[in-house]
C-alpha atoms as a PDB file:
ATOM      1  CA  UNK A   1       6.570  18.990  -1.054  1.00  0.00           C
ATOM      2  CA  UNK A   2       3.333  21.199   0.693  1.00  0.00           C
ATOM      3  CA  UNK A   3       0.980  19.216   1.992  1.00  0.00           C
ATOM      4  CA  UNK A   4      -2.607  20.561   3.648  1.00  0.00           C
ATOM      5  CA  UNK A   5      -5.183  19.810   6.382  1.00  0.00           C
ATOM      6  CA  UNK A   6      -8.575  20.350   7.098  1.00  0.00           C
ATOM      7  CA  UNK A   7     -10.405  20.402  10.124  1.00  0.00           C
ATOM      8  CA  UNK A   8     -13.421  22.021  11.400  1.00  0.00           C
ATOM      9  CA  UNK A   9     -14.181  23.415  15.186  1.00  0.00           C
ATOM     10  CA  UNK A  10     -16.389  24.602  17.032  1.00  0.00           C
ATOM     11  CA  UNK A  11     -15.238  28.511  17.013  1.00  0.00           C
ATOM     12  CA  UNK A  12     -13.099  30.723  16.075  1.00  0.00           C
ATOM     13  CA  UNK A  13     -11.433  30.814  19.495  1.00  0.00           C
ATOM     14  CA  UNK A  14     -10.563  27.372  19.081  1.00  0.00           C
ATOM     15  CA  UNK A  15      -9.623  27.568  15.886  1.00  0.00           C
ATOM     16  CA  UNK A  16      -7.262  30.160  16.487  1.00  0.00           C
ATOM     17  CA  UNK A  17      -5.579  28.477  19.831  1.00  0.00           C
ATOM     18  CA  UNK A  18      -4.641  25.645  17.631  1.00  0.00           C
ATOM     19  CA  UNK A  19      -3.567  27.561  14.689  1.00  0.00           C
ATOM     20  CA  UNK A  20      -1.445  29.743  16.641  1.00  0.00           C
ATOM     21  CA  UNK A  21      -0.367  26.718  18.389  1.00  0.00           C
ATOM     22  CA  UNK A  22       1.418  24.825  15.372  1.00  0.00           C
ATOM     23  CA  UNK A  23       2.488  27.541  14.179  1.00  0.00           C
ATOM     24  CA  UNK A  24       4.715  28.471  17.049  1.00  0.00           C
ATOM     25  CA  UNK A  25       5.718  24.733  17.423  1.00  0.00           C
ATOM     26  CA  UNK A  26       6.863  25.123  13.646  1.00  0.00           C
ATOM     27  CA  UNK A  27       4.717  22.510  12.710  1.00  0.00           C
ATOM     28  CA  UNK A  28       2.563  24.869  10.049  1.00  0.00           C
ATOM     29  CA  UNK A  29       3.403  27.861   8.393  1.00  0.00           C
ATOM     30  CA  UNK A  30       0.191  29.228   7.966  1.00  0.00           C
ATOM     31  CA  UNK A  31      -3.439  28.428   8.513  1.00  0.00           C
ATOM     32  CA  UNK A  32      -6.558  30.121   7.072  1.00  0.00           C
ATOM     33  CA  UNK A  33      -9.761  30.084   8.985  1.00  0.00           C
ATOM     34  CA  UNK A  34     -12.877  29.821   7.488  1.00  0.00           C
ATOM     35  CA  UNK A  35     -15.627  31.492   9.424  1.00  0.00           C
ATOM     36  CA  UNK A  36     -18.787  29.766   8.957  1.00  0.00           C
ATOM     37  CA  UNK A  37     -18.628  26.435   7.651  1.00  0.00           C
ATOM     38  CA  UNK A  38     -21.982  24.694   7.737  1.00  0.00           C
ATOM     39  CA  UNK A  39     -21.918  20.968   8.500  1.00  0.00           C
ATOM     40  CA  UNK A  40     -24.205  18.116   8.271  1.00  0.00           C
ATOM     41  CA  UNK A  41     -23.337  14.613   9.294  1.00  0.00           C
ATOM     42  CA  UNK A  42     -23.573  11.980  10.687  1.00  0.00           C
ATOM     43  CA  UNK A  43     -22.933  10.954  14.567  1.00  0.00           C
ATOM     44  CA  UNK A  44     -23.979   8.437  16.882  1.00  0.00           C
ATOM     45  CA  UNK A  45     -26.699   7.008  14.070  1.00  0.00           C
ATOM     46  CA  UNK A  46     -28.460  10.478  13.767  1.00  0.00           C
ATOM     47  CA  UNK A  47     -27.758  13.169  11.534  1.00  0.00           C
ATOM     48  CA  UNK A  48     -26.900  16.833  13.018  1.00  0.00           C
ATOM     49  CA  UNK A  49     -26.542  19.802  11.292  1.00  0.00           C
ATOM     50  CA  UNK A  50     -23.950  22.217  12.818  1.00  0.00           C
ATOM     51  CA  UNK A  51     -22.263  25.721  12.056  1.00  0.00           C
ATOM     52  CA  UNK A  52     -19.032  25.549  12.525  1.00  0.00           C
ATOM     53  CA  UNK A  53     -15.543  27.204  11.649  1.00  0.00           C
ATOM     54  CA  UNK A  54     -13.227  25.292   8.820  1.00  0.00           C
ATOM     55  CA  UNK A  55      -9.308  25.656   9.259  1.00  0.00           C
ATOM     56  CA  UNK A  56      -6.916  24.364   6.657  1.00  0.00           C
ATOM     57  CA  UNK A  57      -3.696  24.459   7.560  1.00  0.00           C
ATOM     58  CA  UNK A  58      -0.502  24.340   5.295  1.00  0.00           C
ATOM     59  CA  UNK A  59       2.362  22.445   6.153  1.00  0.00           C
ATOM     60  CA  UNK A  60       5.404  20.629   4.367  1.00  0.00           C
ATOM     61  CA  UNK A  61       4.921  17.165   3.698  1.00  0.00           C
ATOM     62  CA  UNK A  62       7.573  16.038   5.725  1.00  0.00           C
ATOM     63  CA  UNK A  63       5.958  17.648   8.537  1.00  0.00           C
ATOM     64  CA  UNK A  64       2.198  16.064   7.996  1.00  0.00           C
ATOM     65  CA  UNK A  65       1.739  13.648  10.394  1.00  0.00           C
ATOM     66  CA  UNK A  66       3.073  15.284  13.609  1.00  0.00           C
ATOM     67  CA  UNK A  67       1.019  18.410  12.999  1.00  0.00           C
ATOM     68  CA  UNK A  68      -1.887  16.018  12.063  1.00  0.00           C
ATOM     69  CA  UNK A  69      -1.072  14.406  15.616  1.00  0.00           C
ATOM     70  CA  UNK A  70      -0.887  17.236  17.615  1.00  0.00           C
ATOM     71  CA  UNK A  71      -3.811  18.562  16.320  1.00  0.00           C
ATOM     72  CA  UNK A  72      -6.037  15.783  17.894  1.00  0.00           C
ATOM     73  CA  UNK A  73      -4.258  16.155  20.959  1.00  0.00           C
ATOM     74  CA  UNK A  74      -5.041  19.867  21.290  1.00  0.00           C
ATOM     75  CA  UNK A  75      -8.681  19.965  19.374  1.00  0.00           C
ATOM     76  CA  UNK A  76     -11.584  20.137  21.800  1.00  0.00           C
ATOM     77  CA  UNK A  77     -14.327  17.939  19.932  1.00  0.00           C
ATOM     78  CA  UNK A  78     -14.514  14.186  21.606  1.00  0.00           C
ATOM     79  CA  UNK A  79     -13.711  12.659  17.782  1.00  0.00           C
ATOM     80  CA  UNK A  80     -12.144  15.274  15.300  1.00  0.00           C
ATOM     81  CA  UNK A  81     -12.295  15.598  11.988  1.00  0.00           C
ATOM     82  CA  UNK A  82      -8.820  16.132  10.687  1.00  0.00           C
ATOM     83  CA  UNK A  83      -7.715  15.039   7.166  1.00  0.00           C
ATOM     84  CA  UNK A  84      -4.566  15.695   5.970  1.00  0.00           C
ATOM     85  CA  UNK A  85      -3.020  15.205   2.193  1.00  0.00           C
ATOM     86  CA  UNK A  86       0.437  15.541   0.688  1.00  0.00           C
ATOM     87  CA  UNK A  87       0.024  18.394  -2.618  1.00  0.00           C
ATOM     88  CA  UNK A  88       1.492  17.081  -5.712  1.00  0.00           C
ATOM     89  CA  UNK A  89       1.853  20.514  -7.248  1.00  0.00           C
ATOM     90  CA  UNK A  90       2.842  24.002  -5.633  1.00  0.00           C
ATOM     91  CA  UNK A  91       3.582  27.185  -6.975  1.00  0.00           C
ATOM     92  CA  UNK A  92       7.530  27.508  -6.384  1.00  0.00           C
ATOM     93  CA  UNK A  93       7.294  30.434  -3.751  1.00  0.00           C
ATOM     94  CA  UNK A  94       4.989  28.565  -1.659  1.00  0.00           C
ATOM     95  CA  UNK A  95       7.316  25.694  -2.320  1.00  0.00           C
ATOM     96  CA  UNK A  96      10.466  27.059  -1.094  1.00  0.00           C
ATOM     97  CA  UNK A  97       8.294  28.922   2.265  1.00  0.00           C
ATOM     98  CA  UNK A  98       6.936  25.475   3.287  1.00  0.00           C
ATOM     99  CA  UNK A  99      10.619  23.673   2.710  1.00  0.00           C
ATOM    100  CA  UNK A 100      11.529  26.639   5.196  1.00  0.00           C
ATOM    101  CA  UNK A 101       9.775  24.630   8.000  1.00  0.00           C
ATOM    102  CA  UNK A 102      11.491  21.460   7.406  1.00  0.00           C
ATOM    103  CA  UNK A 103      14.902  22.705   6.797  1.00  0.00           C
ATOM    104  CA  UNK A 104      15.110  22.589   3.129  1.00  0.00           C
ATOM    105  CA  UNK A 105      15.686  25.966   1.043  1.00  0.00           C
END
């Protein structure tokens, strides 16, 4: 089963050092970086407005929460965003790559 995650950063260095980070921990098997992601929110009762750079990240479910984990342990920002979600549907190439990472297929 694929499963995805999203979190934004700061910039593209960042976002790469992670990316390339999971992947050769086998924890991802690909992650697409968005380059400008514009974000408003809210933080410490005001709300910011920042530009940022959006990464999601595909994974195999079975693999979800330890790249979810060691994501916050390598991202930079104080309190990450990082959601992750298990796919219900996959095209059956992507399928059998992601089951690569886990040991299936």
């Amino acid at each position: 089963m694929s499963a995805l995650i999203w979190s934004p950063f700061a910039d593209p260095d960042q976002a790469r050092a992670v990316a390339k980070a999971l992947l050769e921990e086998k924890l991802i098997a690909c992650a697409n970086i968005v380059p400008c992601v514009v974000s408003i929110f809210e933080w410490q009762g005001e709300i910011s407005e920042a530009a940022e750079v959006g990464v999601l990240f595909k994974t195999h479910a079975d693999l979800l929460d330890d790249a979810v984990a060691r994501i916050e342990q390598l991202h930079p920002y104080e309190s990450p965003a990082i959601i992750g979600w298990q796919g219900k549907s996959v095209g059956v190439a992507t399928g059998e790559w992601l089951a690569r990472l886990s040991g299936g297929a």
